[in-house]
PDB file of N, CA and C in Angstrom:
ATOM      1  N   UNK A   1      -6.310   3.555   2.935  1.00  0.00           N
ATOM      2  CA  UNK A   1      -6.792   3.287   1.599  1.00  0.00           C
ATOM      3  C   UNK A   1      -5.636   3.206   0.615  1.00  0.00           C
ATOM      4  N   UNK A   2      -5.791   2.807  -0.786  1.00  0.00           N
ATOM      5  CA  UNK A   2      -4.839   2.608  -1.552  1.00  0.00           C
ATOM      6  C   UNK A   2      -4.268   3.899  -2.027  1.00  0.00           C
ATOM      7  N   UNK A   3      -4.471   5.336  -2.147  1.00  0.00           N
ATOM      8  CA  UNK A   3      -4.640   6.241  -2.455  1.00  0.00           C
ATOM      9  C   UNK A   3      -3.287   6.740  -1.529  1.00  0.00           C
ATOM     10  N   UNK A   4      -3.860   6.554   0.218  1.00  0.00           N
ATOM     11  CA  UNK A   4      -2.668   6.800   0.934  1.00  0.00           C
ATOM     12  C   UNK A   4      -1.437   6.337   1.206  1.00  0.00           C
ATOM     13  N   UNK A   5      -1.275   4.632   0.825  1.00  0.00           N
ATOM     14  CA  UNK A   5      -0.472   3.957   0.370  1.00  0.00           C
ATOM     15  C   UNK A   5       0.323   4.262  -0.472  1.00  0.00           C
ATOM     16  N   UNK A   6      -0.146   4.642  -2.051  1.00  0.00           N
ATOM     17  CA  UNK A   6       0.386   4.893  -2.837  1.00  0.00           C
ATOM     18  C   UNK A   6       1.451   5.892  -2.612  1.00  0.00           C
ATOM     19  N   UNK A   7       0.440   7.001  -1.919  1.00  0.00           N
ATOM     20  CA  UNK A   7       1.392   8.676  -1.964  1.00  0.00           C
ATOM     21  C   UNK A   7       2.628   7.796  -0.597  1.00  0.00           C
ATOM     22  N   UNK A   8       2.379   7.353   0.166  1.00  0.00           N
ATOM     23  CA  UNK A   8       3.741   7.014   1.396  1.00  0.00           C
ATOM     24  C   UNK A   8       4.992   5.802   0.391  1.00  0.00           C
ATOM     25  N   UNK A   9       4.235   5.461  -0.327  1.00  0.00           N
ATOM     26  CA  UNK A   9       5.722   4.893  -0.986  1.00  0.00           C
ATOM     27  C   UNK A   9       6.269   5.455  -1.643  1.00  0.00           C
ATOM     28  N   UNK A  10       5.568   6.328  -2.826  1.00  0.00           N
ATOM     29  CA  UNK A  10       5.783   7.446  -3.635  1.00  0.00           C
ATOM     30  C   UNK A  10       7.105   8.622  -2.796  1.00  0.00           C
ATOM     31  N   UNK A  11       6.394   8.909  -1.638  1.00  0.00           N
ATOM     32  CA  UNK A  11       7.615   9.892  -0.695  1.00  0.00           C
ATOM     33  C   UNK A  11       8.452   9.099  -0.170  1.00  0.00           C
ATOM     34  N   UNK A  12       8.220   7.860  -0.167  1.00  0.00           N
ATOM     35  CA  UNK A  12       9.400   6.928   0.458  1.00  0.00           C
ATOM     36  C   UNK A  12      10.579   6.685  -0.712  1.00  0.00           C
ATOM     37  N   UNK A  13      10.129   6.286  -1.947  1.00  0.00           N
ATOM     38  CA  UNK A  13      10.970   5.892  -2.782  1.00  0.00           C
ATOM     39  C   UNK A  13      11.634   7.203  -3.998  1.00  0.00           C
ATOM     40  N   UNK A  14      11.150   8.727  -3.146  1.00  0.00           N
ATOM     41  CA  UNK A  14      12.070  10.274  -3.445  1.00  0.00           C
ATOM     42  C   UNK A  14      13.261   9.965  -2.836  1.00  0.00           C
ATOM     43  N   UNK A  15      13.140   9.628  -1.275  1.00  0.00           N
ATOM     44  CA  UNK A  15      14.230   9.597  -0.500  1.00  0.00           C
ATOM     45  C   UNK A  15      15.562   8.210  -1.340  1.00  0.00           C
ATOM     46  N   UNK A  16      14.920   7.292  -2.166  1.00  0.00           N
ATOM     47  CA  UNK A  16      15.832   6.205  -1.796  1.00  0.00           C
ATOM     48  C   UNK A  16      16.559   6.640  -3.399  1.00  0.00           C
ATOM     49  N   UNK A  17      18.253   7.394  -2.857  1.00  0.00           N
ATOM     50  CA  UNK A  17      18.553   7.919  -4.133  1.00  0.00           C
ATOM     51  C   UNK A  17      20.119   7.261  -4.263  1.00  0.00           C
ATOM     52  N   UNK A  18      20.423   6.242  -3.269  1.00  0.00           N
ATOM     53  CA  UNK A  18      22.171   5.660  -3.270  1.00  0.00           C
ATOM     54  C   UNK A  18      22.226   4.451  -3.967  1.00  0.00           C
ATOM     55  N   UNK A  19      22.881   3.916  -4.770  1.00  0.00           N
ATOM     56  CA  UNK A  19      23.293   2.920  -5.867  1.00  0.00           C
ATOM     57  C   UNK A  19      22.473   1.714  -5.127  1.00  0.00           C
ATOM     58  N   UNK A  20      22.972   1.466  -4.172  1.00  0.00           N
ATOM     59  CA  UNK A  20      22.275   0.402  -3.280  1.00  0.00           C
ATOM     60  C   UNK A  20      20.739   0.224  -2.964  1.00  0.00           C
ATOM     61  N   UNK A  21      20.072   1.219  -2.842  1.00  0.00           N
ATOM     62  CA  UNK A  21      19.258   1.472  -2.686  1.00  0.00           C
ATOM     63  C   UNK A  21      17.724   1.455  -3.934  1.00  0.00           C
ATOM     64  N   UNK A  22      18.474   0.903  -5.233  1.00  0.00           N
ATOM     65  CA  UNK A  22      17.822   1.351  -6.515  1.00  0.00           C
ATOM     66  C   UNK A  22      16.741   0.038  -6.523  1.00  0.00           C
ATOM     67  N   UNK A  23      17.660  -1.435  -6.102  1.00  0.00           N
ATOM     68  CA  UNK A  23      16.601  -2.358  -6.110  1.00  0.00           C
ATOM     69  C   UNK A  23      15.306  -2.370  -5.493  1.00  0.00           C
ATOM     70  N   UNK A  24      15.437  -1.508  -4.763  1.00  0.00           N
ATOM     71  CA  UNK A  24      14.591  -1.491  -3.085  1.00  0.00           C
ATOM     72  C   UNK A  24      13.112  -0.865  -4.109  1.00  0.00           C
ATOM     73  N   UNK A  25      13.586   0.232  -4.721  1.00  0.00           N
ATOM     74  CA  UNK A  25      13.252   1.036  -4.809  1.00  0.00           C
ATOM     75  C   UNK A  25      12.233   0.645  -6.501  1.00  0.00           C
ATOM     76  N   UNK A  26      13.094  -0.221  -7.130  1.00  0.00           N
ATOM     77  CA  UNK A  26      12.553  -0.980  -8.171  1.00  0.00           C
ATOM     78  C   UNK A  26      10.744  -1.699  -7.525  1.00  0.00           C
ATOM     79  N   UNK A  27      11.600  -2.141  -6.437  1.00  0.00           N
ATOM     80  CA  UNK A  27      10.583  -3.393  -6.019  1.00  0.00           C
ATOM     81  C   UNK A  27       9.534  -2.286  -5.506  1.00  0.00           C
ATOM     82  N   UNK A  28       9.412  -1.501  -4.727  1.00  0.00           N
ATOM     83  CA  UNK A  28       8.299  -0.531  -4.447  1.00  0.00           C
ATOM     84  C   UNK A  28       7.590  -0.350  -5.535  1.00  0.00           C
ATOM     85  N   UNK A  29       8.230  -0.138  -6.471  1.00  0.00           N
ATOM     86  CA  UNK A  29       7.674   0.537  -7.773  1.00  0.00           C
ATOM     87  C   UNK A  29       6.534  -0.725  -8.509  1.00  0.00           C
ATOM     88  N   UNK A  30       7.034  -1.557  -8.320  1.00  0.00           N
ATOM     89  CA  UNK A  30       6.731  -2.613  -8.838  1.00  0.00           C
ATOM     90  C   UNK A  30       5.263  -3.296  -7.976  1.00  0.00           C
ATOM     91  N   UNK A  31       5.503  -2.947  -6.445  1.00  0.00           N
ATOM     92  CA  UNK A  31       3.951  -2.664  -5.707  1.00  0.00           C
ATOM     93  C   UNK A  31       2.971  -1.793  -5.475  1.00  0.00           C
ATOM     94  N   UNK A  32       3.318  -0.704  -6.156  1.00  0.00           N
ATOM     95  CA  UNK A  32       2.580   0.952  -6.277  1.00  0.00           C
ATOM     96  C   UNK A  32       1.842  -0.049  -7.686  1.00  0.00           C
ATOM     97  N   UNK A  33       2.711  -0.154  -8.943  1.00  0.00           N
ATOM     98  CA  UNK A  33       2.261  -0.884  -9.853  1.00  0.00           C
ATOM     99  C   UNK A  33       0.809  -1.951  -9.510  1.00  0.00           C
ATOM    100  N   UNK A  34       1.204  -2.610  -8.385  1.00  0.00           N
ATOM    101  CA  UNK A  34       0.088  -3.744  -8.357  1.00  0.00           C
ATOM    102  C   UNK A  34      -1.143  -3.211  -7.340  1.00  0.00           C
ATOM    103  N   UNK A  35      -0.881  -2.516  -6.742  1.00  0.00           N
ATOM    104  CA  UNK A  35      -1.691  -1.189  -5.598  1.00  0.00           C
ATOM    105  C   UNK A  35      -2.586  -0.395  -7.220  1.00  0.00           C
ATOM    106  N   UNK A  36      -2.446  -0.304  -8.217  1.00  0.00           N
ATOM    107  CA  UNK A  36      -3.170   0.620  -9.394  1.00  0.00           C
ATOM    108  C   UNK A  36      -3.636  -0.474 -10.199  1.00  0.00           C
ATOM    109  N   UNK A  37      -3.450  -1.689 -10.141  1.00  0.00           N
ATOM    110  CA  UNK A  37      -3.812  -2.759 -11.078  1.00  0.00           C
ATOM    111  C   UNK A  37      -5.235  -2.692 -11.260  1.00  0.00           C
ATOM    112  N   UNK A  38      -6.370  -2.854 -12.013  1.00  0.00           N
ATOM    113  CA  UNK A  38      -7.262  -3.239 -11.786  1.00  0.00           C
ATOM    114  C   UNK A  38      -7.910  -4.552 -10.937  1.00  0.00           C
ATOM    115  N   UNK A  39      -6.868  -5.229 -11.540  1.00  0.00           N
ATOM    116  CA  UNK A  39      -7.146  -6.549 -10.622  1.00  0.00           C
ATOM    117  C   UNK A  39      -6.986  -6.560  -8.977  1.00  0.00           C
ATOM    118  N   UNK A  40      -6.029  -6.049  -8.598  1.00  0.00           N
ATOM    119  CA  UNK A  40      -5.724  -5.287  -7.190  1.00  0.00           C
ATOM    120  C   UNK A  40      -7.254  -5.271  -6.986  1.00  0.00           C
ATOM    121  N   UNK A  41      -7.355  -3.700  -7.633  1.00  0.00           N
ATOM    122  CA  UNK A  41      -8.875  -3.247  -7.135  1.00  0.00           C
ATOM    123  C   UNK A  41      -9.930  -3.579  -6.828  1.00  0.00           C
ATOM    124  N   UNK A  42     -10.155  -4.864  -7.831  1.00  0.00           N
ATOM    125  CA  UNK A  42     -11.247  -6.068  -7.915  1.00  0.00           C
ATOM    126  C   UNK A  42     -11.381  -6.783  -6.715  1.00  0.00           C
ATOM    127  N   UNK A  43     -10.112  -7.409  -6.487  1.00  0.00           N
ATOM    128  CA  UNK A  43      -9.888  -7.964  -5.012  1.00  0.00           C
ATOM    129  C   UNK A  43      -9.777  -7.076  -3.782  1.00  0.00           C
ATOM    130  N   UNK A  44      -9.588  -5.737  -3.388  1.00  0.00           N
ATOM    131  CA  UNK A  44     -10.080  -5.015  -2.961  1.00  0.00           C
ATOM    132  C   UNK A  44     -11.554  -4.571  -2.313  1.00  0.00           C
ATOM    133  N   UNK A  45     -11.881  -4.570  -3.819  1.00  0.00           N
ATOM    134  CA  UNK A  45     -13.657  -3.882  -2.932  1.00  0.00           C
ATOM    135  C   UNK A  45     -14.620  -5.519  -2.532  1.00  0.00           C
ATOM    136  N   UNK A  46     -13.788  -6.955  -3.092  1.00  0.00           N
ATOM    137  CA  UNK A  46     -14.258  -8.180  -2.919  1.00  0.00           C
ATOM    138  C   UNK A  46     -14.276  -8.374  -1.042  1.00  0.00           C
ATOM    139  N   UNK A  47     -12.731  -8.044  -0.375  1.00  0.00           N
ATOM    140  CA  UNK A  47     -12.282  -7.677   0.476  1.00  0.00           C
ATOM    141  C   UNK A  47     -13.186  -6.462   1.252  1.00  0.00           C
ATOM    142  N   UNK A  48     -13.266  -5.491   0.853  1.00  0.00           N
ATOM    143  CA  UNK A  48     -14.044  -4.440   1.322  1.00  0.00           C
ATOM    144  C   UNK A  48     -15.925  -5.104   1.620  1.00  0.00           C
ATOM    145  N   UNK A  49     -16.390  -5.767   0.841  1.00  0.00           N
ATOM    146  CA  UNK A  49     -17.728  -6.051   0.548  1.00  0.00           C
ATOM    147  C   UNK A  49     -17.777  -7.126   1.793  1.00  0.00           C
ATOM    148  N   UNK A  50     -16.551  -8.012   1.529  1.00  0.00           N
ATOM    149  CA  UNK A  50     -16.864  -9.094   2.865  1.00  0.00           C
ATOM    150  C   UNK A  50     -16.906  -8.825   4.363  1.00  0.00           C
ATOM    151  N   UNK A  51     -15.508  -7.761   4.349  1.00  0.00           N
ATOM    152  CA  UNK A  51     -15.559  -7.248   5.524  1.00  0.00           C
ATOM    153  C   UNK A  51     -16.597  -6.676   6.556  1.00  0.00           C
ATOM    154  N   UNK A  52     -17.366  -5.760   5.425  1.00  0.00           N
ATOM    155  CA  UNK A  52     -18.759  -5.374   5.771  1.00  0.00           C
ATOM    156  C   UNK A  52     -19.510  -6.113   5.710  1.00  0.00           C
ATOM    157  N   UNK A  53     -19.948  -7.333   5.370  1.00  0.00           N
ATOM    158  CA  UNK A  53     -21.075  -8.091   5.535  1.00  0.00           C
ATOM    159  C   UNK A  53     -20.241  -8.921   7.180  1.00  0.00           C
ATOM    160  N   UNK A  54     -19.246  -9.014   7.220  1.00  0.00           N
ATOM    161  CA  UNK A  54     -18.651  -9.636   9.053  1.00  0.00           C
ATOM    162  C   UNK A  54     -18.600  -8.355   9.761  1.00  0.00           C
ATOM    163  N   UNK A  55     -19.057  -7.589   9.778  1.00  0.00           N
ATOM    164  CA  UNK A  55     -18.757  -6.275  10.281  1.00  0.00           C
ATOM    165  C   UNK A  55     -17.337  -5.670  10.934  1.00  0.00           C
ATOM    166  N   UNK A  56     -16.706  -5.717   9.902  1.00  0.00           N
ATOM    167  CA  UNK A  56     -14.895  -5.424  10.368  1.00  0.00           C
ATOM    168  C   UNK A  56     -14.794  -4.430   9.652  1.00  0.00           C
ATOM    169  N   UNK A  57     -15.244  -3.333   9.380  1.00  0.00           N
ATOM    170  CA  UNK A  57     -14.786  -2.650   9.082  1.00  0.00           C
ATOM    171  C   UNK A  57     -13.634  -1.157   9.348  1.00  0.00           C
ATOM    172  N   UNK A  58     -13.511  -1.672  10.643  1.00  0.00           N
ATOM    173  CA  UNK A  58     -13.085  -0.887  11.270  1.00  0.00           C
ATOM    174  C   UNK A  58     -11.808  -0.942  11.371  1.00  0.00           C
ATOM    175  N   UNK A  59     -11.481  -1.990  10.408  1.00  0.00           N
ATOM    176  CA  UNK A  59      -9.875  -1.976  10.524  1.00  0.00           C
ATOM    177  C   UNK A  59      -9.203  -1.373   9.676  1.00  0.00           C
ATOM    178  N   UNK A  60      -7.548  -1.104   9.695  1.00  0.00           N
ATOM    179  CA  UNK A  60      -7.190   0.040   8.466  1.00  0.00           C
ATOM    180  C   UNK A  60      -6.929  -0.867   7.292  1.00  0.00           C
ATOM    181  N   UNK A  61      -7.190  -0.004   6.227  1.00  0.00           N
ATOM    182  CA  UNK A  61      -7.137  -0.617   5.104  1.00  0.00           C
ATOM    183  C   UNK A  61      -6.131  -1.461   4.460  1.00  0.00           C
ATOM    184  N   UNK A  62      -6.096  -2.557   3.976  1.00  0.00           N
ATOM    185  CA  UNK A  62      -4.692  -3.495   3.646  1.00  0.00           C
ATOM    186  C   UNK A  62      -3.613  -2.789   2.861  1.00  0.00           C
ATOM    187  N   UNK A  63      -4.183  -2.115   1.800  1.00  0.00           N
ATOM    188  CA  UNK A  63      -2.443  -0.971   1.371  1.00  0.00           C
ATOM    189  C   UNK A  63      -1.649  -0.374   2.015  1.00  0.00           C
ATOM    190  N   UNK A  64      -2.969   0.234   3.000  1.00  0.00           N
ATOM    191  CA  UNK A  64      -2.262   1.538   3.961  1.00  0.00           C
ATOM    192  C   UNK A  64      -1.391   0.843   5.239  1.00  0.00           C
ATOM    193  N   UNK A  65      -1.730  -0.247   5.690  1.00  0.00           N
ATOM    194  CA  UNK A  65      -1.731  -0.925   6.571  1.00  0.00           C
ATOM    195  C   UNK A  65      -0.285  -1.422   6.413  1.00  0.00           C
ATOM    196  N   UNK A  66      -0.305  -2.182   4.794  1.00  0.00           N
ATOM    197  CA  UNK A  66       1.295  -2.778   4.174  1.00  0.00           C
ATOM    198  C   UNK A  66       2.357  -1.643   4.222  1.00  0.00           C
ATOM    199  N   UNK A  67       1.804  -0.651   3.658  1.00  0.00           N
ATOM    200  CA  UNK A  67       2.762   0.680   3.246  1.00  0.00           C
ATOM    201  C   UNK A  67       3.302   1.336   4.930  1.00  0.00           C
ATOM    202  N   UNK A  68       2.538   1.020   6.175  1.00  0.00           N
ATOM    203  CA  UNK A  68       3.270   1.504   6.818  1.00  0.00           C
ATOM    204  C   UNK A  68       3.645   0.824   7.357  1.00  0.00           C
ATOM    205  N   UNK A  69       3.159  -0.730   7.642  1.00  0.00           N
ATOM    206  CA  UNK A  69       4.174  -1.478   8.250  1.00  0.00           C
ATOM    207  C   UNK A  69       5.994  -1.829   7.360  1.00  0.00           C
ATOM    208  N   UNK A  70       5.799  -1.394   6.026  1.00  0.00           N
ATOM    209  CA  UNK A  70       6.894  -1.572   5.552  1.00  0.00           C
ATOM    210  C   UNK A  70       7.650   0.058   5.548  1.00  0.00           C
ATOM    211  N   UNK A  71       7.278   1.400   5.725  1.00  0.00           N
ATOM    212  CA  UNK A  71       7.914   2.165   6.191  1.00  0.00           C
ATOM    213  C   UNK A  71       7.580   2.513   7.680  1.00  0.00           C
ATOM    214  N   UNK A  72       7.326   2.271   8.493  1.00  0.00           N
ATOM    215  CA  UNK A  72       7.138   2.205   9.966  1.00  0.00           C
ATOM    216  C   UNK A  72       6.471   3.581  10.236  1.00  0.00           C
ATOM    217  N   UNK A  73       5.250   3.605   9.670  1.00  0.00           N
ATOM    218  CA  UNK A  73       4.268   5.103   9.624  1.00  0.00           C
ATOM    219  C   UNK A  73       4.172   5.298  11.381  1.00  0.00           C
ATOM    220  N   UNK A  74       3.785   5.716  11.611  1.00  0.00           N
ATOM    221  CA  UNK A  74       3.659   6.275  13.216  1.00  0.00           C
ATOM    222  C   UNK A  74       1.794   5.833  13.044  1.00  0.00           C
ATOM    223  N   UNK A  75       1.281   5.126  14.563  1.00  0.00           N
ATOM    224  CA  UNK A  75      -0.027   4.629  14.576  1.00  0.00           C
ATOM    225  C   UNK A  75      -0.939   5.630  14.736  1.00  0.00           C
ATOM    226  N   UNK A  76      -2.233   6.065  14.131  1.00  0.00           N
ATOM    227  CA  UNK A  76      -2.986   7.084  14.281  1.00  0.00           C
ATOM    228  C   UNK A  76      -3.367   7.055  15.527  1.00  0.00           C
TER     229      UNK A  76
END
């Protein structure tokens, strides 16, 4: 969910503290930003509503899903 997303970039972008590292860290910020958008959200539960009417729901959620394929979360 977006919730768990949020908090794994949030602890991802504590760690990113070297000069080099600030853009990286901009740009996260800048997708936590669009992860809280309303509009995000809108398209979200649009996403959520369709899924369930094709019955897919069983897949992990697209934030959580982005957030660990871009920090390499370990698979439940």
């Amino acid at each position: 969910d977006t919730d768990r997303a949020l908090v794994l970039l949030e602890e991802y972008c504590k760690k990113l503290r070297k000069p080099e590292e600030q853009q990286l860290k901009k740009a996260i910020r800048k997708v936590m930003g669009i992860f809280k958008s309303s509009l995000f959200q809108a398209l979200l539960g649009s996403f959520k509503k369709k899924a369930t009417r094709h019955g897919t729901t069983s897949h992990p959620s697209l934030p959580a899903a982005l957030a660990c394929d871009v920090l390499g979360c370990p698979k439940d």
